[in-house]
Protein backbone atom coordinates (compact mmCIF):
# COMPACT_ATOMS: atom_id res chain seq x y z
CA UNK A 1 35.96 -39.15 1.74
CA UNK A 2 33.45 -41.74 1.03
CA UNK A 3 30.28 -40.58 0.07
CA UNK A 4 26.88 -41.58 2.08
CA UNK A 5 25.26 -44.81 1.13
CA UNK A 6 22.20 -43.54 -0.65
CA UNK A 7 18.74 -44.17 1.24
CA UNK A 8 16.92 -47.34 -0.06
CA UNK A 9 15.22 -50.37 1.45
CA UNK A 10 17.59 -51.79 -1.56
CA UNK A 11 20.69 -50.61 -0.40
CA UNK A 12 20.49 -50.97 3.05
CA UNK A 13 22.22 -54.03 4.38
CA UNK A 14 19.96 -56.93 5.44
CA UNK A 15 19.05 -58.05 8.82
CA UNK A 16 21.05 -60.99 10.12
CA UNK A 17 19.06 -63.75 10.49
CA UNK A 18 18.01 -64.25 14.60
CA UNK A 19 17.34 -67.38 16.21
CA UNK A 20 13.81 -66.67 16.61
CA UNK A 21 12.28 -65.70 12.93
CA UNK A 22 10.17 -62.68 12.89
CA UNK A 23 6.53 -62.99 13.36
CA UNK A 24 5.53 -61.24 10.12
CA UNK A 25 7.17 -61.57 6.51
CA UNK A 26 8.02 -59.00 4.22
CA UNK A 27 5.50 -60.84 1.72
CA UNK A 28 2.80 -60.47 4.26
CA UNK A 29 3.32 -57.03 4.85
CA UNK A 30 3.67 -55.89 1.29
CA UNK A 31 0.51 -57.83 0.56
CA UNK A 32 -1.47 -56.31 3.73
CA UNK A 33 -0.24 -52.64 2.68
CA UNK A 34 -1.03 -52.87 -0.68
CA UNK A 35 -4.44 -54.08 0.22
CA UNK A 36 -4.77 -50.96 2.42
CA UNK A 37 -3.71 -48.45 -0.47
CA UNK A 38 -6.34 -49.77 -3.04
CA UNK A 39 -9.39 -49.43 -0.81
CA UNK A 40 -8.25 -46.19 0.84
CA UNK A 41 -5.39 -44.65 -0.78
CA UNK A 42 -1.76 -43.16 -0.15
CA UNK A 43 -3.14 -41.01 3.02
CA UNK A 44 -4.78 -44.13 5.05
CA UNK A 45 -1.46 -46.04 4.79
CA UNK A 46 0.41 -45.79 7.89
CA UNK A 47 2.53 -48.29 10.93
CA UNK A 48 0.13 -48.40 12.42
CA UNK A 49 -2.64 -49.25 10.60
CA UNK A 50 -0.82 -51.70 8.97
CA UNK A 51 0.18 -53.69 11.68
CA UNK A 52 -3.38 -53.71 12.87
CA UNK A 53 -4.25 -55.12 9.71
CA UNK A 54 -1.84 -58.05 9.65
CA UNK A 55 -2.94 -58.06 13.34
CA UNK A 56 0.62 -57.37 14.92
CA UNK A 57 2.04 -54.15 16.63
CA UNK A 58 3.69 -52.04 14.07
CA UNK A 59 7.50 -52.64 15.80
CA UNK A 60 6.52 -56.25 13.84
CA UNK A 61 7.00 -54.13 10.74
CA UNK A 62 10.30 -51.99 11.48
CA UNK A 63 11.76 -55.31 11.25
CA UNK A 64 11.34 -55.58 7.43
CA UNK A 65 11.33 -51.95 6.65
CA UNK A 66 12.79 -48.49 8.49
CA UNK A 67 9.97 -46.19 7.62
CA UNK A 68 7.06 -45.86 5.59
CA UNK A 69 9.17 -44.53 2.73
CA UNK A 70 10.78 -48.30 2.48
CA UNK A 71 7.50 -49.82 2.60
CA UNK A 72 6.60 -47.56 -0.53
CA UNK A 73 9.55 -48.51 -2.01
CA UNK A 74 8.62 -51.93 -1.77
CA UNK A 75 4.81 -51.91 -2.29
CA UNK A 76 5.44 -49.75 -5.50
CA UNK A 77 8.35 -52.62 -6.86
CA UNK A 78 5.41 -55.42 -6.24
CA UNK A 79 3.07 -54.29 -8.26
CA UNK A 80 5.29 -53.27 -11.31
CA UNK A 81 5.91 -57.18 -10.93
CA UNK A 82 2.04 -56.91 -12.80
CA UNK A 83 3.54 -55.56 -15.67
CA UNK A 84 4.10 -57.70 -18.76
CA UNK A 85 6.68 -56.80 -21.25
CA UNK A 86 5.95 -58.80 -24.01
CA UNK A 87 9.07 -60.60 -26.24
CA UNK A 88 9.48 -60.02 -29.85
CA UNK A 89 10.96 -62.50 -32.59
CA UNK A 90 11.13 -59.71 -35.46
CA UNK A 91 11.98 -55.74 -35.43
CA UNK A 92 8.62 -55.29 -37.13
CA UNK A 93 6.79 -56.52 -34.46
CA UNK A 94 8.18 -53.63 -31.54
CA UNK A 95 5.16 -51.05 -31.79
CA UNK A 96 2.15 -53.62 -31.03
CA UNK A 97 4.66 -54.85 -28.72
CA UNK A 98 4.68 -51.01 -26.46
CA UNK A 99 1.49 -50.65 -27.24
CA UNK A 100 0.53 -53.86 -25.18
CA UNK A 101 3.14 -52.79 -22.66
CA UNK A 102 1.18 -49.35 -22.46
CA UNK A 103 -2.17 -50.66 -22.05
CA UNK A 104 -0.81 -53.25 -19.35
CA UNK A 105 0.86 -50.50 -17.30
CA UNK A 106 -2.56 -48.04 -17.66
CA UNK A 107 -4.22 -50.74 -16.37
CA UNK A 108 -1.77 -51.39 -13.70
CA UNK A 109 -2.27 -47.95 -12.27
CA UNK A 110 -5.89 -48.25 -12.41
CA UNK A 111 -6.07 -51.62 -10.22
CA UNK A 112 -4.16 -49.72 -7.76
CA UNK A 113 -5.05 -45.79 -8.22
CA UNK A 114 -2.97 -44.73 -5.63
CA UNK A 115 0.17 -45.15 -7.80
CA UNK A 116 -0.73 -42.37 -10.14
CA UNK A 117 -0.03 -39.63 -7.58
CA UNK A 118 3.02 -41.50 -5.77
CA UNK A 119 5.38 -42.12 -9.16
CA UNK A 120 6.56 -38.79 -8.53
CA UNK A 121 7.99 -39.68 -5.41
CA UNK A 122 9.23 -43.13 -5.57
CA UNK A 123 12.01 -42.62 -8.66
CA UNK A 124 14.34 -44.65 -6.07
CA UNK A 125 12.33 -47.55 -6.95
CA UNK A 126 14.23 -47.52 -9.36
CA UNK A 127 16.59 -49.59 -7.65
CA UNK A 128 13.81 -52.42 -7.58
CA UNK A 129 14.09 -55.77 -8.87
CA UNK A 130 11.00 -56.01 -10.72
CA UNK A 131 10.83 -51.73 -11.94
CA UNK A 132 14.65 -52.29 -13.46
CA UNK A 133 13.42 -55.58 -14.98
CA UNK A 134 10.61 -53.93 -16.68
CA UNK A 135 12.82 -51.28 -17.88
CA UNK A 136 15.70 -53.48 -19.26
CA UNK A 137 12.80 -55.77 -21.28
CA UNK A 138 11.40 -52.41 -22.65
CA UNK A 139 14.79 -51.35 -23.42
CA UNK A 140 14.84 -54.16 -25.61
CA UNK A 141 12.10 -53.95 -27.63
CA UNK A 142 12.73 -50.17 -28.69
CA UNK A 143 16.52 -51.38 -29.57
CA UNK A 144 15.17 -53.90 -31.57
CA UNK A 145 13.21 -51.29 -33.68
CA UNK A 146 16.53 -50.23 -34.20
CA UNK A 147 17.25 -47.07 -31.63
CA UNK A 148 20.64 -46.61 -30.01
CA UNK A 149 20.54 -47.61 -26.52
CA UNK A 150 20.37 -43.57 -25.53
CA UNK A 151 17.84 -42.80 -28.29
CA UNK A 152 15.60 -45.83 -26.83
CA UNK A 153 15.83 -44.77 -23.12
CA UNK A 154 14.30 -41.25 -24.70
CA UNK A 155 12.01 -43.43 -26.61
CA UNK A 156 11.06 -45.60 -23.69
CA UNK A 157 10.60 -42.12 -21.69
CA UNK A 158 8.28 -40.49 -23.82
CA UNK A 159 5.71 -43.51 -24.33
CA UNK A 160 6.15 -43.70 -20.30
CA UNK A 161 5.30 -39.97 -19.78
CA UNK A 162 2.30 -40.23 -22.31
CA UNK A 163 0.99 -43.32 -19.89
CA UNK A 164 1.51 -42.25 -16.50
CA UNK A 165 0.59 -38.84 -16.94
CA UNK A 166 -3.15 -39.96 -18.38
CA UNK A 167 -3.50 -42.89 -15.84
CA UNK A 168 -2.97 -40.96 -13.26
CA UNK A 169 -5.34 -38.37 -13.75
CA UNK A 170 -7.70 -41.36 -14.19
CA UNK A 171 -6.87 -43.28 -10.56
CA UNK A 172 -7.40 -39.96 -9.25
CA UNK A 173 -11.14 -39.91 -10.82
CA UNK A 174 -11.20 -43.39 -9.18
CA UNK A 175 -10.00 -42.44 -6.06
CA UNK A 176 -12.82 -39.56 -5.73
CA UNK A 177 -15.04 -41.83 -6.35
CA UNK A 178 -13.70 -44.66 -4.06
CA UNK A 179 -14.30 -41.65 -0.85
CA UNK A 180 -17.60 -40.68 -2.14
CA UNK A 181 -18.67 -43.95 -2.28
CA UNK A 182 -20.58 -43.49 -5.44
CA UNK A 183 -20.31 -46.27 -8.18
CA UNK A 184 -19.32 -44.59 -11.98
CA UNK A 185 -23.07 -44.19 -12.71
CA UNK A 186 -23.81 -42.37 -10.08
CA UNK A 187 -20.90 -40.39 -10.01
CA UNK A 188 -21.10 -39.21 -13.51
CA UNK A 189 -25.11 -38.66 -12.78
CA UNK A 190 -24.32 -36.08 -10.10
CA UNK A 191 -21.27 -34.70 -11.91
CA UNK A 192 -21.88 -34.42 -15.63
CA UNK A 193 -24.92 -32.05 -15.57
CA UNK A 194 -22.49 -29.74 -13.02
CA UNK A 195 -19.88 -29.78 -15.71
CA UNK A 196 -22.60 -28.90 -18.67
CA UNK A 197 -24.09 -26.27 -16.68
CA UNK A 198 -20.63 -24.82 -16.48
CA UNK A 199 -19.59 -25.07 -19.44
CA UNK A 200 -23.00 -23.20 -20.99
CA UNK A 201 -21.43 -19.90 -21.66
CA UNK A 202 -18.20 -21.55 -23.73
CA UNK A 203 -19.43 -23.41 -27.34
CA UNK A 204 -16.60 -25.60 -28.00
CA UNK A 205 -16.71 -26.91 -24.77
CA UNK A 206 -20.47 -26.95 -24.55
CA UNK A 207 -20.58 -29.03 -28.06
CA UNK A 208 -17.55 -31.01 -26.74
CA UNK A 209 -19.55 -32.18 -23.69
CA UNK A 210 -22.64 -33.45 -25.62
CA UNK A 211 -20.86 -35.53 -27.61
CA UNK A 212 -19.78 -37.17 -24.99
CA UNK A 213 -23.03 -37.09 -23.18
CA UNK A 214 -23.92 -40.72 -23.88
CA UNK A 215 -20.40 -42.27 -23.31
CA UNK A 216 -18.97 -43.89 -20.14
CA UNK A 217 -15.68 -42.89 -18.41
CA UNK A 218 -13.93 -45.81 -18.97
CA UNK A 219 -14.50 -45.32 -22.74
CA UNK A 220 -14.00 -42.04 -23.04
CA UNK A 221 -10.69 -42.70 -21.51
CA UNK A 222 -9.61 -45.65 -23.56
CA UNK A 223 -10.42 -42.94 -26.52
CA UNK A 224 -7.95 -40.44 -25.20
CA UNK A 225 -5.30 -42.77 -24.24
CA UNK A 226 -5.42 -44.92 -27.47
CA UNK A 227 -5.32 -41.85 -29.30
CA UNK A 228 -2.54 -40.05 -27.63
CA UNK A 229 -0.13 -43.01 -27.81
CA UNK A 230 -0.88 -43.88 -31.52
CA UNK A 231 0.42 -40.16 -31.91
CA UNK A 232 3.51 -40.71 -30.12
CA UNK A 233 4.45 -44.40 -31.56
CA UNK A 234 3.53 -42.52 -35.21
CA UNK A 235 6.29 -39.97 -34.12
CA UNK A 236 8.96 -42.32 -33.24
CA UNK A 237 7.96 -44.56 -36.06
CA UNK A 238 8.80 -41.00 -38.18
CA UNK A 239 12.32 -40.64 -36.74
CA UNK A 240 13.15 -44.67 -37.55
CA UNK A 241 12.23 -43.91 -41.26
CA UNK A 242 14.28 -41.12 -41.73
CA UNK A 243 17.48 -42.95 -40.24
C-alpha cells in the first residue's frame, strides 16, 4: 500500500497555471507575513490579517498556500535565505568559519524574534530550499575539519542547539519588550531593580547581578553566547586532535 504523501507546502503538487494569473504572488505574501511576525509576533499572524495587509481577501492567499502551517513553512525557509555560510580554502580555517555562521544565524533570529519559539515546530522546513542549502554548506565546512559525514551532522547539531537555544530565549526578551512598548532602557530600568530586589536573600546571585548592573542586554548576551560556543568549538576541536 502506498504510504501518504507527507504534508508540506514542498511536497504538495503545484497549481496549474490558469489563464487569469493570481492577484497576489507567493513573494508578496511571504514578504507581507513576515512583516507582520516581526512587529507583532507568531500569535498576530493569521488569513486574515494577512490578506488585509497585502490588501486582498484572504481566499487571495489559499491560492499560494493551504493553511497557515504552509505559510510558516515558507516564511521560516525565507529568512534562513539570510543566513551566510561562509566558504573555506583550507581545513584550518573551519572554526572561524562556524563561528561566523553562529553569529549570523543569532542574529538572524533576533531580526525576526518570532523564530526562536517556532523552530520547534517547523522541522518540516526542512524540506526548504534555502534551510537544506544552509545545512549542506555547513556540512561542508565541519567535513573539511575532517569529521565523517555522521560525526559532522552531530557536530553541526550541537553548535546549532548551543545557538538556537540562547537566541531564542533572547527574541523572546525582545518580543516582551516589542508588547510593552518599552525601548531596552526602559525596560531594563523597570525590570532590573525587580530582579535585585529578588534576588536579596541569595549571595551568588545578588553579587552576580551587580556585576552586571552597569552592562546592557545586548552585551551581556554577546558575553554568554560567545562564551558558550567557544566551549563547544574547544570540545569538538578536542575530539579532532585525538583522531
Amino acid at each position: 500500500m502506498a504510504s501518504e504523501e507527507y504534508p508540506s507546502v514542498w511536497t504538495r503538487p503545484k497549481r496549474n497555471r490558469r489563464r487569469e494569473q493570481p492577484v497576489l504572488s507567493q513573494e508578496q505574501i511571504v514578504a507581507a507575513a513576515i512583516k507582520l511576525l516581526d512587529a507583532n509576533g507568531i500569535e498576530a499572524l493569521t488569513m486574515r490579517k494577512l490578506g488585509a495587509e497585502l490588501g486582498a481577501v484572504a481566499t487571495a492567499v489559499y491560492w499560494h498556500v493551504a493553511n497557515k502551517d504552509e505559510l510558516i513553512e515558507l516564511v521560516v525557509d525565507h529568512v534562513y535565505g539570510e543566513i551566510d555560510v561562509p566558504e573555506i580554502s583550507s581545513p584550518d580555517e573551519w572554526r572561524a568559519a562556524v563561528t561566523a555562521f553562529a553569529q549570523n544565524f543569532r542574529n538572524m533570529i533576533l531580526r525576526h524574534p518570532w523564530l526562536g519559539s517556532t523552530l520547534a515546530d517547523v522541522g518540516v522546513t526542512l524540506l526548504g530550499p534555502n534551510m537544506l542549502a544552509s545545512s549542506d554548506r555547513t556540512l561542508g565546512l565541519y567535513q573539511a575539519a575532517g569529521f565523517g559525514l555522521r560525526e559532522a551532522n552531530h557536530a553541526s547539531t550541537t553548535v546549532l542547539s548551543h545557538v538556537v537555544g540562547l537566541a531564542a530565549t533572547e527574541a523572546a526578551t525582545i518580543s516582551k519588550m516589542k508588547r510593552s512598548g518599552l525601548s531596552e532602557q526602559e525596560w531594563m530600568a523597570k525590570v532590573w531593580p525587580a530582579a535585585e530586589q529578588a534576588a536579596e536573600p541569595y549571595p551568588r546571585l545578588k553579587a552576580l547581578y551587580a556585576e552586571y548592573t552597569s552592562s546592557s542586554a545586548a552585551d551581556n548576551g554577546d558575553e554568554v553566547f560567545e562564551y558558550g560556543l567557544a566551549c563547544v568549538l574547544d570540545g569538538l576541536e578536542a575530539r579532532l586532535s585525538r583522531r
